[in-house]
Protein backbone atom coordinates (compact mmCIF):
# COMPACT_ATOMS: atom_id res chain seq x y z
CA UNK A 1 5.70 -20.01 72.73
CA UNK A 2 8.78 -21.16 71.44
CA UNK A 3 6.78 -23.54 68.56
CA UNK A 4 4.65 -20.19 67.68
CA UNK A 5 7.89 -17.81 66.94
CA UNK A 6 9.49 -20.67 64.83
CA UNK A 7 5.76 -20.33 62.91
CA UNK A 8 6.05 -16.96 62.64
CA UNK A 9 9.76 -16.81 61.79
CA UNK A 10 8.79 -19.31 58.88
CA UNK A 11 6.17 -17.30 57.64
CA UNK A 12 8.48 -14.19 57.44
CA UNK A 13 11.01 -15.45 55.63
CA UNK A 14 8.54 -17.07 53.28
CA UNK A 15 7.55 -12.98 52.78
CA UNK A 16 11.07 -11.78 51.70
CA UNK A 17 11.82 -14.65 49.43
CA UNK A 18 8.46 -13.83 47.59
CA UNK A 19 9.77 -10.28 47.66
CA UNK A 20 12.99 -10.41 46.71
CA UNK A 21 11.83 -12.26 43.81
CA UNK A 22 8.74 -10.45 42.76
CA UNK A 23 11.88 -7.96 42.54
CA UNK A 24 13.72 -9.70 40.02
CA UNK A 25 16.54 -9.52 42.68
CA UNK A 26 19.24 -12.41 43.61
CA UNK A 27 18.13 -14.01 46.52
CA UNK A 28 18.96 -12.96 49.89
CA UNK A 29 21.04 -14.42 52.80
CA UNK A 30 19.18 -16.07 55.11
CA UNK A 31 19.03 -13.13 58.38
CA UNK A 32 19.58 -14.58 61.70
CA UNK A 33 16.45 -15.19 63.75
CA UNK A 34 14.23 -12.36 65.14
CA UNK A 35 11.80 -11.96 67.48
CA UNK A 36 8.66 -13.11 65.99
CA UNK A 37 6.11 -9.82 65.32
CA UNK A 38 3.20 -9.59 68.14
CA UNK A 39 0.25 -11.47 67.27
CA UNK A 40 -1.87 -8.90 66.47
CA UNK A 41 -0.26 -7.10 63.99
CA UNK A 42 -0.50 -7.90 60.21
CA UNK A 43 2.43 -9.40 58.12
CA UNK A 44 3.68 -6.51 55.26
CA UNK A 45 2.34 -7.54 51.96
CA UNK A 46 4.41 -8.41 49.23
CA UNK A 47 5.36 -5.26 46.77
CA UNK A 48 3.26 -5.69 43.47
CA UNK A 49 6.08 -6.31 40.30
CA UNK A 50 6.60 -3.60 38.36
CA UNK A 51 4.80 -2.78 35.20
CA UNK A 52 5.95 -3.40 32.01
CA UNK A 53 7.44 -0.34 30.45
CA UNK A 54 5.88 1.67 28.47
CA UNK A 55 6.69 2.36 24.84
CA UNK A 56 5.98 5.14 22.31
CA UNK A 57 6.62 4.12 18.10
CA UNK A 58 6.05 6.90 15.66
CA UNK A 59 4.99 5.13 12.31
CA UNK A 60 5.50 7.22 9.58
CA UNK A 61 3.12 7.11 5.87
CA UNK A 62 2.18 8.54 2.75
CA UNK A 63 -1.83 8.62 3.53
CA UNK A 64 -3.08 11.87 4.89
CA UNK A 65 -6.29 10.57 3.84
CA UNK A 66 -6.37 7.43 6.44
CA UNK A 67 -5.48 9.30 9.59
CA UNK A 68 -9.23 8.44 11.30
CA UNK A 69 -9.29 5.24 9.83
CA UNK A 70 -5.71 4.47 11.67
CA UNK A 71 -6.57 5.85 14.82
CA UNK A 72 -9.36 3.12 15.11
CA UNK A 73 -6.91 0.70 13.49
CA UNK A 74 -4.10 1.11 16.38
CA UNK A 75 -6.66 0.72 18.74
CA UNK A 76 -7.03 -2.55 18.56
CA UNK A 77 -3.86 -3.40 18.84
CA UNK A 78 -3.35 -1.28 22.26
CA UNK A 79 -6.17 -2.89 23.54
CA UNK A 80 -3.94 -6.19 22.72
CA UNK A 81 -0.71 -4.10 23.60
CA UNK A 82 -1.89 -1.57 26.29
CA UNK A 83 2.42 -1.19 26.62
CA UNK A 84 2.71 -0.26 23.22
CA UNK A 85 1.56 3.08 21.87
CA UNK A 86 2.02 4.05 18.37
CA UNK A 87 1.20 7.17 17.14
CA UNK A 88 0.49 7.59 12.98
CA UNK A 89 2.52 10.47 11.35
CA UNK A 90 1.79 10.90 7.86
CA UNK A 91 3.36 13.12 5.14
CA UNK A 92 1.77 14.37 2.16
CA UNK A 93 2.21 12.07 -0.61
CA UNK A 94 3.95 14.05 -2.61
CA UNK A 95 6.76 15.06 -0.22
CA UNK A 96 6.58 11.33 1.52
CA UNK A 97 9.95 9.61 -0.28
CA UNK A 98 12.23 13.24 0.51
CA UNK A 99 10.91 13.75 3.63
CA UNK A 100 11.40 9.98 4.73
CA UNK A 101 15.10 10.21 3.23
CA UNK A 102 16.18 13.06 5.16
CA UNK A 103 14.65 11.70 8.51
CA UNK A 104 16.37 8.60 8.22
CA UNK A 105 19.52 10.54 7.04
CA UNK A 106 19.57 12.72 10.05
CA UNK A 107 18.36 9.97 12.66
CA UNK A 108 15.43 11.67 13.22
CA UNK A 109 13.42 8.83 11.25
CA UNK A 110 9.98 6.99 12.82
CA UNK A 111 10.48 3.60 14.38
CA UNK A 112 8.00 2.23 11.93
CA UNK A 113 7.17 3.54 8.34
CA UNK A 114 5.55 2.54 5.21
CA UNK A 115 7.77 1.09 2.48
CA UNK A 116 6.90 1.44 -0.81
CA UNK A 117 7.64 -1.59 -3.16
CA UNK A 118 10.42 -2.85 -5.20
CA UNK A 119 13.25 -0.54 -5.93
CA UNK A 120 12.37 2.46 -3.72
CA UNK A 121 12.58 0.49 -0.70
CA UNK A 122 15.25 -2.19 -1.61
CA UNK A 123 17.89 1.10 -1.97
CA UNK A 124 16.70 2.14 1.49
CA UNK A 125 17.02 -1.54 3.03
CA UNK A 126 20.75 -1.67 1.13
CA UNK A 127 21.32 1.77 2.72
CA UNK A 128 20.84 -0.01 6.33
CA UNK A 129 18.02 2.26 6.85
CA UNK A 130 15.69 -0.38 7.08
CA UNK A 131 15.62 -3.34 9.75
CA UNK A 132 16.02 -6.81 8.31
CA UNK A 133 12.79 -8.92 9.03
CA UNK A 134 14.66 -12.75 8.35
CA UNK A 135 13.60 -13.65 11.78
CA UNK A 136 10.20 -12.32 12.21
CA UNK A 137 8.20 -14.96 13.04
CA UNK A 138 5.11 -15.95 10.91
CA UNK A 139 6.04 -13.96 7.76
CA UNK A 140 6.12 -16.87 5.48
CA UNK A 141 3.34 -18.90 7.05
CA UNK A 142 0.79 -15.83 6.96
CA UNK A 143 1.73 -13.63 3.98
CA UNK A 144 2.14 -15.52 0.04
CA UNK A 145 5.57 -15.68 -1.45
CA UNK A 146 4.26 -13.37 -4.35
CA UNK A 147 3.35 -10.28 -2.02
CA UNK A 148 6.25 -10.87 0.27
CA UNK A 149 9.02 -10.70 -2.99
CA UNK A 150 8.45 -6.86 -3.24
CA UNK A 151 9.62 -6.24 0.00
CA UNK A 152 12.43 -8.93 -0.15
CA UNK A 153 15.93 -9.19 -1.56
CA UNK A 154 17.03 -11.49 -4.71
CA UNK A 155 18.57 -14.19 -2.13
CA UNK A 156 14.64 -13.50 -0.50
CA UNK A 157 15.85 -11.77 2.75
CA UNK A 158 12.20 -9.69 3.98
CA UNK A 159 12.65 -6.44 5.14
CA UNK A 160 8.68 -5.43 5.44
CA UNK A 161 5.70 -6.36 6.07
CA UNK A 162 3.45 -6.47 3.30
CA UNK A 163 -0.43 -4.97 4.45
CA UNK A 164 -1.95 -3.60 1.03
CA UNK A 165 -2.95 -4.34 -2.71
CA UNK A 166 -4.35 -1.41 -4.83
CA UNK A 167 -6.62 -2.23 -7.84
CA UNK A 168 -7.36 0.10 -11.07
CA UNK A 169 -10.88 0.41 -12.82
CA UNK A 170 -13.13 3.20 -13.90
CA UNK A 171 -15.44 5.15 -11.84
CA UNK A 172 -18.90 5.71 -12.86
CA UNK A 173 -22.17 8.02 -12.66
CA UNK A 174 -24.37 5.15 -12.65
CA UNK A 175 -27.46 8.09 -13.26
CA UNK A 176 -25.35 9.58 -16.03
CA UNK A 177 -24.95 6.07 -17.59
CA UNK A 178 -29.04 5.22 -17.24
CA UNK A 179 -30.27 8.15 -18.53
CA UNK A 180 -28.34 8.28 -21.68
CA UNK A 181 -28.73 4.65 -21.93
CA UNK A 182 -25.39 3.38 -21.72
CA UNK A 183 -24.92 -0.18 -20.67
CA UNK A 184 -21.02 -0.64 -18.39
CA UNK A 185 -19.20 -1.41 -21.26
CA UNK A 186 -17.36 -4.89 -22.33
CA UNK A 187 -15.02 -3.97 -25.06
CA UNK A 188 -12.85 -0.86 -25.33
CA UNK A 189 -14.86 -0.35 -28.53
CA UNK A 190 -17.57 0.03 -26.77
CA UNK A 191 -16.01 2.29 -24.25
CA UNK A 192 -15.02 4.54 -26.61
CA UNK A 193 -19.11 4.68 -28.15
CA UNK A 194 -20.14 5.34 -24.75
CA UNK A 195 -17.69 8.12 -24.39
CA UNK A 196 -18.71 9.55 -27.66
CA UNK A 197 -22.56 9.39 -26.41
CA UNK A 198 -21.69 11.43 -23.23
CA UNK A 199 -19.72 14.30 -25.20
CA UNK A 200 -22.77 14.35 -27.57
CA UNK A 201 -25.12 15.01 -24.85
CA UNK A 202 -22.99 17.64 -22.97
CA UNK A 203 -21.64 15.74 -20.19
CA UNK A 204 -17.23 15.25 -19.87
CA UNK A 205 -17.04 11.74 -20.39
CA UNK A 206 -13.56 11.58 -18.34
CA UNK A 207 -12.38 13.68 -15.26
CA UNK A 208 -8.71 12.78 -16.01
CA UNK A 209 -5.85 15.40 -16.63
CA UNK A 210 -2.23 15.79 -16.90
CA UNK A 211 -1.30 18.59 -14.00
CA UNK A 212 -0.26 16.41 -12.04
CA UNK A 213 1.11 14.11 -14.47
CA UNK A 214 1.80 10.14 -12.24
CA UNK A 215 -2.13 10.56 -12.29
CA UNK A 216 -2.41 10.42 -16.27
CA UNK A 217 0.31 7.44 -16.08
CA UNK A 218 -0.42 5.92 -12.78
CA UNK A 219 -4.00 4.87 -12.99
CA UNK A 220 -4.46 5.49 -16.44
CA UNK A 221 -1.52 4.06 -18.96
CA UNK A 222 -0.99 1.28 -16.03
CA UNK A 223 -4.42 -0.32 -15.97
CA UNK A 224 -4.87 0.21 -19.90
CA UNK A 225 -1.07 -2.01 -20.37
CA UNK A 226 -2.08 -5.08 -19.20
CA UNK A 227 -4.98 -5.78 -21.30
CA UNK A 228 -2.78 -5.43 -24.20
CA UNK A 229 0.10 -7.22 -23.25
CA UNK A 230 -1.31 -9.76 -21.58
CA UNK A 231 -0.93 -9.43 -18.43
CA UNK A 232 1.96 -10.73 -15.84
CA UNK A 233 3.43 -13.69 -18.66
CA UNK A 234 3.10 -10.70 -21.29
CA UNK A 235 5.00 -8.51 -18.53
CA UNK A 236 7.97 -10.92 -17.88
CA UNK A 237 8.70 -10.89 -21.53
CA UNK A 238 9.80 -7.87 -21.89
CA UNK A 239 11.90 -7.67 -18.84
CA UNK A 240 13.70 -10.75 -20.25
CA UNK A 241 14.31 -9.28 -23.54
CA UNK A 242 11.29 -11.77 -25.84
CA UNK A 243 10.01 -9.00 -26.12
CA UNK A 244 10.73 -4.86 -27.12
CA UNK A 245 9.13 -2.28 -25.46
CA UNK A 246 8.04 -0.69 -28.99
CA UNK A 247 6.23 -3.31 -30.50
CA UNK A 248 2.19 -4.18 -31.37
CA UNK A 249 1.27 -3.76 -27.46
CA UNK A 250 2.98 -1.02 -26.74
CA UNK A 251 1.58 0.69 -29.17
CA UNK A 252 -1.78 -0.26 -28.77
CA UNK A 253 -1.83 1.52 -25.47
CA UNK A 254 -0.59 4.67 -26.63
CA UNK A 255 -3.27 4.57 -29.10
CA UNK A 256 -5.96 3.84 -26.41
CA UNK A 257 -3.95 6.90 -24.70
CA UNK A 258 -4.77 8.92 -28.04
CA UNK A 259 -8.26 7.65 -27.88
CA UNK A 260 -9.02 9.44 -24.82
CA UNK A 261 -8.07 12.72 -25.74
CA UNK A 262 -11.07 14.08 -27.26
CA UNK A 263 -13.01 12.98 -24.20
CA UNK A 264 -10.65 14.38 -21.57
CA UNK A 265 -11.60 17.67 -20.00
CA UNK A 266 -11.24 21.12 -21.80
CA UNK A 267 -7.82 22.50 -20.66
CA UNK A 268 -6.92 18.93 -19.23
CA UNK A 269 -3.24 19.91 -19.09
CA UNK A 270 -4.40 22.44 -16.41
CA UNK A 271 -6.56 19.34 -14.45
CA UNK A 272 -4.77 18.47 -11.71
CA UNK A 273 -5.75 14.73 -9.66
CA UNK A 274 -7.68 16.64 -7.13
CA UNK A 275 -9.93 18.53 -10.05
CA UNK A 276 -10.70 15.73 -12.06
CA UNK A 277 -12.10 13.83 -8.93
CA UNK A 278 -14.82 17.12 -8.23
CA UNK A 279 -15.74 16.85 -11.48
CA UNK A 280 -16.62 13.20 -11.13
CA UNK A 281 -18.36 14.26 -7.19
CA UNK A 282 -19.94 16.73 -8.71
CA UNK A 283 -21.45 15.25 -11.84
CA UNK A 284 -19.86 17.18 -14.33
CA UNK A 285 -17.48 14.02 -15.68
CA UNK A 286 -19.46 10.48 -16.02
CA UNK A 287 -16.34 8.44 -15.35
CA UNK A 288 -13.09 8.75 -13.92
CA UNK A 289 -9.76 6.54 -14.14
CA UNK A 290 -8.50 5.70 -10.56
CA UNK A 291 -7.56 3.42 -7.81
CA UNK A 292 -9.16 1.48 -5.29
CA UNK A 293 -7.63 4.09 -2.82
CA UNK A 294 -9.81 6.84 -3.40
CA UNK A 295 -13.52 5.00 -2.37
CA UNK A 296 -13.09 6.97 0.88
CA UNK A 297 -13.03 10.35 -0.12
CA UNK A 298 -15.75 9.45 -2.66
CA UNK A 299 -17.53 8.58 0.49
CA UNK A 300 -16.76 11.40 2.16
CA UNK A 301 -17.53 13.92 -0.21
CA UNK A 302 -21.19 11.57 -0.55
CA UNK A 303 -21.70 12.35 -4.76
CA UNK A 304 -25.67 13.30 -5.04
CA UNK A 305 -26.16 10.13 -7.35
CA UNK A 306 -25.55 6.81 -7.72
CA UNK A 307 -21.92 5.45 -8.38
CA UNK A 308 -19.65 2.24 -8.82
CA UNK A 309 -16.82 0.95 -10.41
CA UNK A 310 -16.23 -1.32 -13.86
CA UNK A 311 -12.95 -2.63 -15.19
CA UNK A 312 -11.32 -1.54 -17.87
CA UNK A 313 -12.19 -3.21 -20.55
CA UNK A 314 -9.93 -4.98 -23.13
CA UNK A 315 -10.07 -4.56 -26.87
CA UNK A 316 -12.61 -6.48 -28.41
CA UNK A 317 -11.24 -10.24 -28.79
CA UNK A 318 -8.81 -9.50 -26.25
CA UNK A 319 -8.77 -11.18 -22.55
CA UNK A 320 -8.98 -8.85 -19.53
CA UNK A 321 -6.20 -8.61 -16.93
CA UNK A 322 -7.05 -6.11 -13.84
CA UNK A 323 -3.57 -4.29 -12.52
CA UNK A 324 -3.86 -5.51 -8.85
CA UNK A 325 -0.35 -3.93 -7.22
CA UNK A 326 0.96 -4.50 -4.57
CA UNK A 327 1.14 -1.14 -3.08
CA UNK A 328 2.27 -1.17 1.03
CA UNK A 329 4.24 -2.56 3.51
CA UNK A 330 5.42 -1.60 7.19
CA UNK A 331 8.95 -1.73 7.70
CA UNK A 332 11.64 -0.80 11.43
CA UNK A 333 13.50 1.40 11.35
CA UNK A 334 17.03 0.08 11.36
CA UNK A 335 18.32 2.65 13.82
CA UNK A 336 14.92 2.38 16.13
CA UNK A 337 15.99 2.25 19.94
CA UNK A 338 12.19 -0.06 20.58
CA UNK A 339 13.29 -2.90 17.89
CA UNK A 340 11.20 -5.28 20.06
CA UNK A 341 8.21 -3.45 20.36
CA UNK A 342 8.65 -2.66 16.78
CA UNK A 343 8.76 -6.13 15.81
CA UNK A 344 5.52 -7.29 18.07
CA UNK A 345 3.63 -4.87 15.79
CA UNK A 346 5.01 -5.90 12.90
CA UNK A 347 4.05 -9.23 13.57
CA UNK A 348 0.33 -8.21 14.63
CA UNK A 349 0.38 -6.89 10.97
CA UNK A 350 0.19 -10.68 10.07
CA UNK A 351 -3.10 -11.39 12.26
CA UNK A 352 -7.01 -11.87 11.01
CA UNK A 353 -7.59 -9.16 13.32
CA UNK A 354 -5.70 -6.58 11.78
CA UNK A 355 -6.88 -7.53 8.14
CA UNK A 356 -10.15 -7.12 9.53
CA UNK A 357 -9.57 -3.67 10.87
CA UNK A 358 -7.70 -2.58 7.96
CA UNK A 359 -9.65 -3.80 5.24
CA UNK A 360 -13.17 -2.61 6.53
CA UNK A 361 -11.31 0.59 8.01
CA UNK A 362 -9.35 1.77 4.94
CA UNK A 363 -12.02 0.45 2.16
CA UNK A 364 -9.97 0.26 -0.97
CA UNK A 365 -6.85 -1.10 0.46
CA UNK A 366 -6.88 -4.87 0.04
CA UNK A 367 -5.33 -6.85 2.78
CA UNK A 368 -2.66 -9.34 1.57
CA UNK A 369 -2.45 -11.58 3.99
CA UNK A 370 -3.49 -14.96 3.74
CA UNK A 371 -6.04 -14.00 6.67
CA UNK A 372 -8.66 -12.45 4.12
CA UNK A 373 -11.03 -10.57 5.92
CA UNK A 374 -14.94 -10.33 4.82
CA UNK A 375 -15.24 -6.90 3.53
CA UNK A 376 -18.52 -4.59 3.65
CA UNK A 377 -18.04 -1.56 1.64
CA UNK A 378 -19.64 -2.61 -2.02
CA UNK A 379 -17.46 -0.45 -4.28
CA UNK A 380 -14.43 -2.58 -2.48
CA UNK A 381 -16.42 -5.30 -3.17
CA UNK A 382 -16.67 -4.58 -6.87
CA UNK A 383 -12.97 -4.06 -7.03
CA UNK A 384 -12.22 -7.73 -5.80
CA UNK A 385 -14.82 -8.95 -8.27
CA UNK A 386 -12.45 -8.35 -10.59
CA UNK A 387 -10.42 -10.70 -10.08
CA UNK A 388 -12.12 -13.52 -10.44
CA UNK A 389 -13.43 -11.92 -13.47
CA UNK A 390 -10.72 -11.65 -15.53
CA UNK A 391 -7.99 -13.87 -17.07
CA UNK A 392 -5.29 -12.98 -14.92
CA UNK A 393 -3.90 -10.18 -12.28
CA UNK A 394 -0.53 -8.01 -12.13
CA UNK A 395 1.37 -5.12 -10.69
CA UNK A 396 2.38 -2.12 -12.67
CA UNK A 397 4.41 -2.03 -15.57
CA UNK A 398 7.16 -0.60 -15.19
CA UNK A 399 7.58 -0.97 -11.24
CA UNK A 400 9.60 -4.47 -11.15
CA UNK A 401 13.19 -3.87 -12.46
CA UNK A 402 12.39 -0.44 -14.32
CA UNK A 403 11.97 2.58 -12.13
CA UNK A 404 15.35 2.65 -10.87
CA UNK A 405 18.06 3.77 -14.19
CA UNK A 406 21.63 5.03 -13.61
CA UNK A 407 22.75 7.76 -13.46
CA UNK A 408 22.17 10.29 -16.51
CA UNK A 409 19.61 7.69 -18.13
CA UNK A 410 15.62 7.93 -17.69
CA UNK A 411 13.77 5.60 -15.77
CA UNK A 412 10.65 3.71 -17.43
CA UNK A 413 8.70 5.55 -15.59
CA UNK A 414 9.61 9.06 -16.58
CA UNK A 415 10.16 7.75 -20.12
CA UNK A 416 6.38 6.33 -20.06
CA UNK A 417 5.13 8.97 -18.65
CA UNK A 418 6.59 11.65 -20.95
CA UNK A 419 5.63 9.98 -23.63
CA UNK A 420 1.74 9.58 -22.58
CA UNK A 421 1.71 13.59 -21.93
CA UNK A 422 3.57 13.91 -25.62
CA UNK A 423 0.49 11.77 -27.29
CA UNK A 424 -2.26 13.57 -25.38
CA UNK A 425 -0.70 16.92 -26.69
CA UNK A 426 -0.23 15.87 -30.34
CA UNK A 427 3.82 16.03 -30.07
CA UNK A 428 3.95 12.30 -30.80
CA UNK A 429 2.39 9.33 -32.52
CA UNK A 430 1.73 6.60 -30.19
CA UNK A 431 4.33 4.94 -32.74
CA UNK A 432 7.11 7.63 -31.85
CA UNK A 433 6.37 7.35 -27.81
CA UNK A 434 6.75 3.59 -28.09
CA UNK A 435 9.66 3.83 -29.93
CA UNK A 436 10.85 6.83 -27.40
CA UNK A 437 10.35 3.94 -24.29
CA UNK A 438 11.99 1.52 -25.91
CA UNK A 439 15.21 3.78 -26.51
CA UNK A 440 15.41 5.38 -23.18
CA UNK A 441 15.24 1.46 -21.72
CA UNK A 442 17.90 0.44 -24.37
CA UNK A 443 19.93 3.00 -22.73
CA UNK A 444 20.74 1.20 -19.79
CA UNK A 445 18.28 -1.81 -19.67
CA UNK A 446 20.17 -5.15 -20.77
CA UNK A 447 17.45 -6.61 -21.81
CA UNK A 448 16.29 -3.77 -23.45
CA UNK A 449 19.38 -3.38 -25.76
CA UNK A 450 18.90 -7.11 -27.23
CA UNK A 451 14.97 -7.67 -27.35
CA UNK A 452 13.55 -9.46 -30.00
């Protein structure tokens, strides 16, 4: 009897020390000795450790548009996560950059939000709205130096995640292009004799406008610029001054600008984005200037012929260069009570697995990651055959170093895109809106104010 109680008295404490620390709890004293339980009845089991908490982020964007697509996207990661839930908010893209300002002014901010590149989301990082990402792990291992710089600081300090790359070319009615015999074209020149064709035969050879006028500068003016500068090298000159924003280049893409006006809608100045793209869906316009972000709704709205996309071509003799920009990251919010959990998705953001989601999920949006995913949709497909295409790739114009101008001086942007809208209207030669960039930049632009 007396060798079965010590037994039993063994096998209870064993119980409350696996207890106690299934509990996370210091361990007990050791209780003086008991009367061992009856033989018949059963031990108590140990309690089951707690689960791990769980946690809501918000994560905040400018794509209305990709709301499905990111519901199946954040799947996978709470099947990975099951803790973790994060729920997408977006914001019309418009009203995105206000509306993300005065959350984050008034603490009322998501934990996780889309950053857009260079200056616009450097000021917020400097404001201390943004989280610093210096000790997330894998950022430098799984993303290239080239899409994590804009998202970093000069001295390289990360402060997002980068997830996308956007690329520019020209929708097309493949039907409209067979039967009038038109062949994708090569050379501008070319271009421009197809466009001419089109117009002769009734059809709008371009859907563009100028309502909503980034659309006319965005994915217009941007992809025509590096073709005629030369891409990134071409690009770097003028921000170091070799170069002036008014000279032979310049020009030449305000004249390409000029070139497109007779083949631009009737009443273009009254086409806003959304038009122009129904009159490409619907067949009334055989081509359309645009981004790699809008294959979806093409999809979507299923166009009752065939379609694809072609690059736009240089000037005869010229080499092509495709405007591939680096478009997206994820940043934390600084003020975020779940920095952890913000972090762990952050860092999924670097995995095969979320490439994979993302860049079959959200066709159009190029994953830039060094995990490159396979990727299904063909008119994606055609984008990325661009690349290896052409000479060379680079971002947008006037986004590194020249959207952001002191106060009481205009931006590149503003100054670019005031001056296409002046040379599709007649108010300018694409000599005087050259000349117009180059003195807004010399305004407050270093470089700018000494180019050669």
């Amino acid at each position: 009897m007396k060798g079965s109680k010590l037994v039993s008295l063994l096998m209870l404490l064993a119980i409350v020390a696996v207890s106690v620390a299934a509990c996370g709890a210091p361990a007990a004293p050791v209780a003086p000795e008991q009367p061992a339980a009856p033989a018949n009845t059963a031990a108590p089991a140990a309690p089951a450790a707690p689960a791990a908490e769980s946690i809501t982020l918000t994560l905040g964007s400018w794509r209305v548009d990709d709301t499905e697509a990111w519901g199946k996207i954040l799947d996978a990661f709470h099947a990975e996560y099951p803790n973790i839930t994060v729920k997408f908010d977006p914001t019309n893209p418009p009203d995105y950059n206000a509306t993300l300002r005065t959350q984050l002014e008034t603490g009322t901010g998501p934990d996780l939000f889309f950053v857009r590149s260079f200056a616009t989301g450097l000021e917020l990082f400097e404001k201390g709205y943004i989280g610093s990402l210096k000790d997330l792990p894998g950022l430098a291992e799984n993303v290239p130096a080239a899409a994590n710089a804009p998202w970093a600081t000069a001295a390289g300090e990360p402060y997002a995640v980068p997830i996308a790359a956007v690329s520019h070319g020209i929708y097309y009615n493949q039907d409209l292009f067979a039967a009038n015999g038109i062949e994708v074209p090569q050379t501008w020149e070319e271009l421009m004799a197809a466009s001419e064709k089109l117009k002769a035969a009734g059809v709008i050879p371009f859907g563009n406008g100028t309502k909503d006028a980034w659309d006319i500068n965005e994915v217009v003016m941007m992809a025509l610029i590096p073709n005629n500068v030369g891409g990134l090298d071409g690009r770097l000159a003028y921000l170091d001054g070799k170069r002036c924003f008014n000279d032979d280049a310049i020009v030449a893409s305000f004249q390409q600008i000029k070139d497109l006006t007779p083949y631009l809608p009737d009443g273009f100045t009254a086409t806003s984005y959304y038009d122009g793209q129904q009159l490409f869906v619907q067949g009334k316009a055989a081509m359309y200037f645009d981004g790699s972000w809008s294959i979806s709704g093409f999809e979507k709205d299923a166009p009752e012929f065939k379609w694809s996309v072609f690059a736009v071509p240089p000037a005869a003799g010229k080499d092509q260069y495709i405007s591939f920009h680096m478009d997206a990251a994820i940043g934390m919010n600084a003020a975020s009570k779940n920095a952890e959990a913000a972090k762990t998705f952050l860092a999924w953001l670097e995995t095969g697995e979320f490439a994979e989601a993302f860049g079959n999920g959200v066709p159009g949006f190029f994953p830039v990651s060094k995990n490159v995913p396979t990727l299904s949709d063909p008119v994606a497909n055609a984008f990325m055959g661009f690349n290896g295409k052409a000479k060379g790739t680079d971002i947008r114009f006037v986004w590194e170093k020249l959207l952001a101008a002191p106060s009481g001086q205009k931006d590149a942007y503003t100054a670019m895109n005031d001056a296409v809208i002046a040379v599709l209207k007649g108010e300018q030669t694409p000599q005087e809106a050259a000349d117009a960039l180059q003195t807004a930049l010399a305004g407050w632009y270093e470089p700018a104010k000494s180019c050669k």
